[in-house]
C-alpha atoms as a PDB file:
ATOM      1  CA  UNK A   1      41.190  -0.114  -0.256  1.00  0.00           C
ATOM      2  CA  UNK A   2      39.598  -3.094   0.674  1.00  0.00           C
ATOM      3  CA  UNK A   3      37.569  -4.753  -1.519  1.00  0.00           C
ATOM      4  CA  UNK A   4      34.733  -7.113  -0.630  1.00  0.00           C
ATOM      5  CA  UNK A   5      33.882 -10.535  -2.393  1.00  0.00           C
ATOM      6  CA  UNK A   6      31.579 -10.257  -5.128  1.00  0.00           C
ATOM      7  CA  UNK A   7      29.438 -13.732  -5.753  1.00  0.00           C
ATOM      8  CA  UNK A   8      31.188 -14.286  -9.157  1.00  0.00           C
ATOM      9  CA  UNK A   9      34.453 -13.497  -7.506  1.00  0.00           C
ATOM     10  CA  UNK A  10      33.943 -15.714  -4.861  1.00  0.00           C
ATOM     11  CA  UNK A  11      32.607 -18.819  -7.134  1.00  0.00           C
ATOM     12  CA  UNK A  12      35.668 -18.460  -9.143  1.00  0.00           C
ATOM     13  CA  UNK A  13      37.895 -18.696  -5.961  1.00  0.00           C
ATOM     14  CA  UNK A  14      35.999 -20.881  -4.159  1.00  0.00           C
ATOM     15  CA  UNK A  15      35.219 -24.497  -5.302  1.00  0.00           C
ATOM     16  CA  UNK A  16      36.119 -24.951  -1.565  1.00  0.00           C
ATOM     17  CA  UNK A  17      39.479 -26.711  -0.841  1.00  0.00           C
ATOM     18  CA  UNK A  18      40.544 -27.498   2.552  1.00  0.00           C
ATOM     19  CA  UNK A  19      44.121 -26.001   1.661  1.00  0.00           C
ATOM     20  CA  UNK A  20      41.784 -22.786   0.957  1.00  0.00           C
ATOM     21  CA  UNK A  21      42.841 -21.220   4.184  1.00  0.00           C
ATOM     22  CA  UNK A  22      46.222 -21.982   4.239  1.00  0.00           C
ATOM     23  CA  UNK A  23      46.422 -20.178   0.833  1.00  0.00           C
ATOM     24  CA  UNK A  24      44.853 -16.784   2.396  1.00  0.00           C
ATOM     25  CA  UNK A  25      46.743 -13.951   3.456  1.00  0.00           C
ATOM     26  CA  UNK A  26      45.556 -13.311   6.511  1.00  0.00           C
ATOM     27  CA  UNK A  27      43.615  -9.877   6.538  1.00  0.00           C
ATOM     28  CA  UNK A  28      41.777  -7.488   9.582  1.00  0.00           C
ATOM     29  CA  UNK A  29      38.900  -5.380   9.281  1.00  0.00           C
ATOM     30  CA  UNK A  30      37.036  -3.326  11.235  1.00  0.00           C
ATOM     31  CA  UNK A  31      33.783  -4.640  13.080  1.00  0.00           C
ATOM     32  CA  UNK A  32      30.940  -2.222  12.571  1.00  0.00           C
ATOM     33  CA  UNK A  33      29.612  -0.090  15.501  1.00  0.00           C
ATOM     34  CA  UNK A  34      32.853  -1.898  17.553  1.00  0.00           C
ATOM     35  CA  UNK A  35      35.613   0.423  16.734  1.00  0.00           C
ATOM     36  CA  UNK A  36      38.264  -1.303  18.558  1.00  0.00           C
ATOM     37  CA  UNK A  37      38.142  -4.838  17.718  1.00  0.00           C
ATOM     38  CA  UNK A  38      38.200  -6.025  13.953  1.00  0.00           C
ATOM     39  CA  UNK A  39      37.997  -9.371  12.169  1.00  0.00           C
ATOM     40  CA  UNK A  40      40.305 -11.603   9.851  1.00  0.00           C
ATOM     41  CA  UNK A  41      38.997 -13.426   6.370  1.00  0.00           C
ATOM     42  CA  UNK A  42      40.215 -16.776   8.454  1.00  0.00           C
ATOM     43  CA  UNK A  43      37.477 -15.892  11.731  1.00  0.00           C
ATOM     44  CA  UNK A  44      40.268 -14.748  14.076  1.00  0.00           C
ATOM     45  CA  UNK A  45      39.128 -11.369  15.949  1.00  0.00           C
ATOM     46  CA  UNK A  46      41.563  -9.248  17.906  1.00  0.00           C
ATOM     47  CA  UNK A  47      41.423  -6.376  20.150  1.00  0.00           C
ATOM     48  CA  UNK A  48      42.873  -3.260  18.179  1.00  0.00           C
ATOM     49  CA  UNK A  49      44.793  -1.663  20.946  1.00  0.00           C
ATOM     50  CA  UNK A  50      46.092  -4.698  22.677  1.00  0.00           C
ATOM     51  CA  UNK A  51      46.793  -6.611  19.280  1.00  0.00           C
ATOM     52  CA  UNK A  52      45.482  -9.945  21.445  1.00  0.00           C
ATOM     53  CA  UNK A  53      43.399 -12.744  19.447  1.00  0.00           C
ATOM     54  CA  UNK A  54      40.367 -13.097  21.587  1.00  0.00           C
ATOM     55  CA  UNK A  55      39.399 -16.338  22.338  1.00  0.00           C
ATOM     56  CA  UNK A  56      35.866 -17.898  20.549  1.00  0.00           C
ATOM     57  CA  UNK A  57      33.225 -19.615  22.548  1.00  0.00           C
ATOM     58  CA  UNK A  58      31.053 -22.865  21.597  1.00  0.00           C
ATOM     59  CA  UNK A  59      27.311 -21.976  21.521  1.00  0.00           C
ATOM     60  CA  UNK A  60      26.529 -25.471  21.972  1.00  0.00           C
ATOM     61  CA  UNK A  61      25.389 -25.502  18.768  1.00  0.00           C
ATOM     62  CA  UNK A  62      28.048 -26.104  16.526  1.00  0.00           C
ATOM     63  CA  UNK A  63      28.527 -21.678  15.944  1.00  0.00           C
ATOM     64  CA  UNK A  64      31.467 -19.910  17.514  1.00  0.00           C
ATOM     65  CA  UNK A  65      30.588 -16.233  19.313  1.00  0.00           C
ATOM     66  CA  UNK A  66      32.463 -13.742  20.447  1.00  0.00           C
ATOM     67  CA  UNK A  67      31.358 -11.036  23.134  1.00  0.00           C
ATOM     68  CA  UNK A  68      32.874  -7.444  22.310  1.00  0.00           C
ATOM     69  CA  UNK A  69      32.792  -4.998  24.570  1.00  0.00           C
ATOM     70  CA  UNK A  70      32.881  -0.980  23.970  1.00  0.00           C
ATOM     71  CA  UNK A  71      31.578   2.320  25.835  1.00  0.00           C
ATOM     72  CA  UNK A  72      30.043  -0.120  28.707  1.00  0.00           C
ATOM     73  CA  UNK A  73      27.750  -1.906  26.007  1.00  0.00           C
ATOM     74  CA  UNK A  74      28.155  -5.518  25.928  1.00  0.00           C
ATOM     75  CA  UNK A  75      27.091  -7.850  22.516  1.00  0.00           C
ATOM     76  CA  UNK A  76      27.290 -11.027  21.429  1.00  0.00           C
ATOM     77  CA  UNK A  77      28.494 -12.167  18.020  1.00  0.00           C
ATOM     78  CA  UNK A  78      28.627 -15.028  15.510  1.00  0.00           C
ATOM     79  CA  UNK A  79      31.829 -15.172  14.194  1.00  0.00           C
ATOM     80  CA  UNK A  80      30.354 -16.771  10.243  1.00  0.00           C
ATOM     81  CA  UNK A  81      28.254 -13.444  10.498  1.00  0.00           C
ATOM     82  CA  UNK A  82      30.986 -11.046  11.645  1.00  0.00           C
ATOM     83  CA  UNK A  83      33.343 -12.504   8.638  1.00  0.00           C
ATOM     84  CA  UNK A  84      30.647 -12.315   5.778  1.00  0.00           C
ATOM     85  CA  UNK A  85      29.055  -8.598   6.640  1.00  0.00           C
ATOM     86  CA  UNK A  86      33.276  -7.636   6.406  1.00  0.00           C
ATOM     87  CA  UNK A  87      34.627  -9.742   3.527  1.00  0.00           C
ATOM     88  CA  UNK A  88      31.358 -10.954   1.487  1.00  0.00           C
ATOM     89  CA  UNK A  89      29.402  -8.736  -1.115  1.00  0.00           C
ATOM     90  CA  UNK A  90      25.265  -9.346  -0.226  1.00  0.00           C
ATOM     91  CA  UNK A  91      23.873  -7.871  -3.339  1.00  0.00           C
ATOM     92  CA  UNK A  92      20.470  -9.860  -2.952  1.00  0.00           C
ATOM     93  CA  UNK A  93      20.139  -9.095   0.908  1.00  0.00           C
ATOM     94  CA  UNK A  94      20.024 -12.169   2.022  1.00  0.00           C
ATOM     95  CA  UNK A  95      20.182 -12.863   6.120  1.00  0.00           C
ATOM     96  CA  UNK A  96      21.819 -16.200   6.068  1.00  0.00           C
ATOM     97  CA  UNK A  97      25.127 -17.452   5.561  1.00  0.00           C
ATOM     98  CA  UNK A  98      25.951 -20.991   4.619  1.00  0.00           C
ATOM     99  CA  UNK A  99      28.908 -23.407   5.703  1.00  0.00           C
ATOM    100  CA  UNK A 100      30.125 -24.621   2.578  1.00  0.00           C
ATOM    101  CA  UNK A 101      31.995 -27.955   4.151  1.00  0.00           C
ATOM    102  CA  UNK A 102      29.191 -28.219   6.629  1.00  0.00           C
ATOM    103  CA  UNK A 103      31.693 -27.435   9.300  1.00  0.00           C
ATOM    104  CA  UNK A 104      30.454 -24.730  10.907  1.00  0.00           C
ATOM    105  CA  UNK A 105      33.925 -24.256  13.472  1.00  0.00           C
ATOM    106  CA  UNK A 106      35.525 -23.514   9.406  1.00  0.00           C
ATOM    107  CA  UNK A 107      34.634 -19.736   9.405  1.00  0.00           C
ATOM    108  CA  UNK A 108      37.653 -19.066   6.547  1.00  0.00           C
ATOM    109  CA  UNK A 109      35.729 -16.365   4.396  1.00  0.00           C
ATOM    110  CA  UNK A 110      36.009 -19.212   1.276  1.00  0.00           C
ATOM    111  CA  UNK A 111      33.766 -21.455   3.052  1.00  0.00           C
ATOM    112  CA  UNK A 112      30.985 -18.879   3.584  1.00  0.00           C
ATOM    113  CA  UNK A 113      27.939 -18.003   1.276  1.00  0.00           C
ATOM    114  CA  UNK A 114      25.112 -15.542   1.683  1.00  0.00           C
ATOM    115  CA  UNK A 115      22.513 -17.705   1.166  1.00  0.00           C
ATOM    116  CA  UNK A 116      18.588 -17.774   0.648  1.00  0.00           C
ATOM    117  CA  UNK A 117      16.426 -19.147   3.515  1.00  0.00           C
ATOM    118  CA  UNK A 118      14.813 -21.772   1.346  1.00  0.00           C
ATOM    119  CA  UNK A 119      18.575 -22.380  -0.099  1.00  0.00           C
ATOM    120  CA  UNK A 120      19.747 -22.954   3.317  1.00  0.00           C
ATOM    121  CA  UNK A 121      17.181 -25.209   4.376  1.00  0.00           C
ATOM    122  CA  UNK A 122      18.161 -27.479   1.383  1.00  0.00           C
ATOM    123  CA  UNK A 123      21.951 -27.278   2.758  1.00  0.00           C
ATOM    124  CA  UNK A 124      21.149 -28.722   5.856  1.00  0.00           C
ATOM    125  CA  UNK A 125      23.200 -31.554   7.708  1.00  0.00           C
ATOM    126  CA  UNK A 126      20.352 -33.692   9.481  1.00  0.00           C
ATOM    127  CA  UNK A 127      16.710 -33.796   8.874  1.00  0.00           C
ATOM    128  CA  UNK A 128      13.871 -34.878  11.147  1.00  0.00           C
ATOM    129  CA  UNK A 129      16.677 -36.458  13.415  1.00  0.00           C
ATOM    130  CA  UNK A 130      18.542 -37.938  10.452  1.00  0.00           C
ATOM    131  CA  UNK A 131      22.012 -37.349   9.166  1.00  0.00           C
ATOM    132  CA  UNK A 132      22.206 -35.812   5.450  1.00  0.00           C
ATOM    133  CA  UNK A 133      25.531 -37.049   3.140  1.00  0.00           C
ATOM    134  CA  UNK A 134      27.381 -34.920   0.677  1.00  0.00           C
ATOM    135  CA  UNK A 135      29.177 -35.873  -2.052  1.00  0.00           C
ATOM    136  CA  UNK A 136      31.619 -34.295  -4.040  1.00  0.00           C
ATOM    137  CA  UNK A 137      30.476 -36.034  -7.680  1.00  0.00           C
ATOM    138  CA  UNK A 138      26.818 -38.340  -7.890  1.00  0.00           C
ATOM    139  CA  UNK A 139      27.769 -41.562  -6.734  1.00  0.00           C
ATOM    140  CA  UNK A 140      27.496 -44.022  -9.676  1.00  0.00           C
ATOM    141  CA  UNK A 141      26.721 -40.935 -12.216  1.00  0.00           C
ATOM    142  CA  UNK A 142      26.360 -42.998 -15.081  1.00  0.00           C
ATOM    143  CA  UNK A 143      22.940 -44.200 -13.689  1.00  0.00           C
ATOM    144  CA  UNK A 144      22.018 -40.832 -12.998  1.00  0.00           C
ATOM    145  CA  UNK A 145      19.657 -37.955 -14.892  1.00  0.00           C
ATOM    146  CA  UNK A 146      18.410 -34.681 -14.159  1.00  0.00           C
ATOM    147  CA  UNK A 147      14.822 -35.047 -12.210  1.00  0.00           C
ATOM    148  CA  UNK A 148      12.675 -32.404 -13.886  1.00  0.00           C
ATOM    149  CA  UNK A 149       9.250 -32.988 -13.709  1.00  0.00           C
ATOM    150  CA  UNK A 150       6.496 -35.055 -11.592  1.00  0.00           C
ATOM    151  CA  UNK A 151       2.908 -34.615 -12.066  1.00  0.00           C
ATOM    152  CA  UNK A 152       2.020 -30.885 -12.315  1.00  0.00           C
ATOM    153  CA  UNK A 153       5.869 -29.779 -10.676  1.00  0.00           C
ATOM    154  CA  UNK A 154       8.627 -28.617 -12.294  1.00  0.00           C
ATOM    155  CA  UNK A 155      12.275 -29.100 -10.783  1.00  0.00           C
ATOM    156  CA  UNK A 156      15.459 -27.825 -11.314  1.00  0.00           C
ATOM    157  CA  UNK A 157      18.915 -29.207  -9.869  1.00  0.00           C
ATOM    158  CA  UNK A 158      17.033 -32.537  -8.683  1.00  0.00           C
ATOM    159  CA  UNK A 159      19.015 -35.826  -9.854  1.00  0.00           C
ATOM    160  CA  UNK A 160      17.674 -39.593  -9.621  1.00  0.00           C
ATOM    161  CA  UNK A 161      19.455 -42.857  -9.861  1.00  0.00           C
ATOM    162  CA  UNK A 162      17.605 -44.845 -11.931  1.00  0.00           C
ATOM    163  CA  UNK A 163      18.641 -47.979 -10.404  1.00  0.00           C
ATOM    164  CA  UNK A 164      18.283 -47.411  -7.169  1.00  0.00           C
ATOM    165  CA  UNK A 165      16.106 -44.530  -7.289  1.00  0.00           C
ATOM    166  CA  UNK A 166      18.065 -42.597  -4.964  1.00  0.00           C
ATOM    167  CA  UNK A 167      17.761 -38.646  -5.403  1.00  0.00           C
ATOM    168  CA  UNK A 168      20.002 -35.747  -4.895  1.00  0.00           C
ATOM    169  CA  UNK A 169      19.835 -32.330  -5.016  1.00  0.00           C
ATOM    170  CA  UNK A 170      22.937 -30.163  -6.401  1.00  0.00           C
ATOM    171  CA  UNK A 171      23.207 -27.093  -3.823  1.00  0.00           C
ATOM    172  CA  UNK A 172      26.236 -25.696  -6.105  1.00  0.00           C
ATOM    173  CA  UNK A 173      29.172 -26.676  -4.488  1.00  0.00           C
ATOM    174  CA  UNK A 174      27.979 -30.706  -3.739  1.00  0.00           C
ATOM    175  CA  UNK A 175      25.461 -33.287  -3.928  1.00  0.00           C
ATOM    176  CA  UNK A 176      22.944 -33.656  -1.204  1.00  0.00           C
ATOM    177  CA  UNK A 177      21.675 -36.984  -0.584  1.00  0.00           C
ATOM    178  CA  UNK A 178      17.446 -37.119   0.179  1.00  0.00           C
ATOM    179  CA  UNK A 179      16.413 -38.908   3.050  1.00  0.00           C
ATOM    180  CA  UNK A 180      13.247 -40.542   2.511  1.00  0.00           C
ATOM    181  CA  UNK A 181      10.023 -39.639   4.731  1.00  0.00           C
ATOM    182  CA  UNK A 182       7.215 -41.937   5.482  1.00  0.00           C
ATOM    183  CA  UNK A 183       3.457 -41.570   5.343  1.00  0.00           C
ATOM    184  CA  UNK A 184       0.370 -43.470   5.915  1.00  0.00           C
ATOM    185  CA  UNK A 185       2.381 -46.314   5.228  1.00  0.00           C
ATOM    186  CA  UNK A 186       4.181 -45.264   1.717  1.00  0.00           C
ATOM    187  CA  UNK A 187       7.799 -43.990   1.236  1.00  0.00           C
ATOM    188  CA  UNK A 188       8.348 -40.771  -0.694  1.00  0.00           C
ATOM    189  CA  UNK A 189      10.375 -37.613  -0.994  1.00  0.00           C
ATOM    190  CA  UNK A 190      10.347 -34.319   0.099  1.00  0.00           C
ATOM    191  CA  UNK A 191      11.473 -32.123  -2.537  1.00  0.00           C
ATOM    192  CA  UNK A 192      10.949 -27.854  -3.801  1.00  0.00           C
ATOM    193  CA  UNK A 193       9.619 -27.097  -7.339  1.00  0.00           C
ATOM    194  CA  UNK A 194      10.679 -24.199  -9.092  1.00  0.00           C
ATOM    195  CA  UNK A 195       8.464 -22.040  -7.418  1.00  0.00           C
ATOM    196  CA  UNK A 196       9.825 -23.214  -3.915  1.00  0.00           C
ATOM    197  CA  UNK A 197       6.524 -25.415  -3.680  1.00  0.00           C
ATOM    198  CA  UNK A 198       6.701 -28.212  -1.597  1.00  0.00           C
ATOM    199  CA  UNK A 199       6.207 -31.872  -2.797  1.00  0.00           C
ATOM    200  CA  UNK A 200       6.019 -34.787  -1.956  1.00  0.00           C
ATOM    201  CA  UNK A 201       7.526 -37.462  -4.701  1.00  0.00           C
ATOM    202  CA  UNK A 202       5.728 -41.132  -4.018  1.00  0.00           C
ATOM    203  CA  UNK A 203       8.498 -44.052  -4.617  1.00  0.00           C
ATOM    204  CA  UNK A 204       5.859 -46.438  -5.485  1.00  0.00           C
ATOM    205  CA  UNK A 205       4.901 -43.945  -8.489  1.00  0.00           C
ATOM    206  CA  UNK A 206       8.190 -43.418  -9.326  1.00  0.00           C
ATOM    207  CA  UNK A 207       8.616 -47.563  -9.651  1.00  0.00           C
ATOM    208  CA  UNK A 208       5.569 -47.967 -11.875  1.00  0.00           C
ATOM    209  CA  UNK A 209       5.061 -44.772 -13.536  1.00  0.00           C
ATOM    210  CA  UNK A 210       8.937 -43.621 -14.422  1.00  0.00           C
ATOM    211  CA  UNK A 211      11.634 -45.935 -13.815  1.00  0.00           C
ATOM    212  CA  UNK A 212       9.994 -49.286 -14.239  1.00  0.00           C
END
């Protein structure tokens, strides 16, 4: 019987490890509405009858595709996509699917996430043209608390170093440091309240008003 990932299942197995994959058994399942080929929890696919691993192409984008062929109809898949619909439990119907690692050739199942669009778009690894860094732990976490509220917003999983005033945002499985924006002159961040309302944070407020 095969049984798919639930998220509480998958949390539990999954504070991601690189020696994840080497721990997996490998294991095939069918590909929906593609009766002969089926896919593996580590991203391999293979053709059913012929028992050959078919070979993955680079979008170009960082994503590795597959083209499947059956009954003279030709398609085009992601292979993140094809391992999360077999393996991964969706129970909130979300459409995306996150890279844990940020290494998006990684397509073992325990680096993939159904995600939220606004989630994903926090997980991202460059903004306006600039890289993003990930930690594992906050970098010097004794200087660091929870950033919960500016002006009228409320925050949740925000952290600021009150030193430095650097911030990061905890997406769950690491800490994402924000890359500060520009405007009119004045440096501030971009960050989502708790009702996924965007605002910006003004370091020259946070200097005199907060950390000071």
């Amino acid at each position: 019987m095969n049984k798919e990932l639930s998220q509480s299942d998958y949390e539990e197995e999954s504070n991601y490890s690189e020696s994840s994959q080497e721990e997996l058994i490998e294991e095939y399942r069918d590909i929906d509405d593609f009766e002969n080929y089926e896919v593996s929890n580590l991203g391999q696919i293979r053709n059913k009858q012929t028992g050959r691993i078919l070979k993955q192409r680079d979008r170009n984008n960082g994503y590795l595709s597959i083209n499947l062929r059956q009954n003279k109809i030709k398609k085009t898949y992601l292979i993140h996509r094809l391992v999360a619909q077999a393996f991964l439990e969706n129970p909130n119907n979300y459409n995306e699917i996150d890279h844990i690692n940020h290494d998006k050739y990684n397509n073992n199942v325990y680096n993939l996430r159904w995600i939220s669009k606004s989630e994903n778009s926090r997980n991202r690894t460059s903004y306006n043209n600039k890289s993003v860094k990930y930690f594992d732990k906050l970098p010097f976490e004794e200087d660091c608390i929870e950033f919960q509220f500016f002006n009228k917003y409320f925050f949740s999983n925000y952290y600021i170093n009150i030193q430095t005033l650097e911030m990061y945002y905890d997406t769950g499985y690491q800490f994402r440091q924000l890359n500060q924006g520009q405007m009119s002159g004045q440096m501030y961040y971009c960050l989502r309240d708790i009702n996924n309302k965007r605002c910006n944070v003004s370091i020259k407020l946070l200097k005199r008003e907060q950390y000071n």
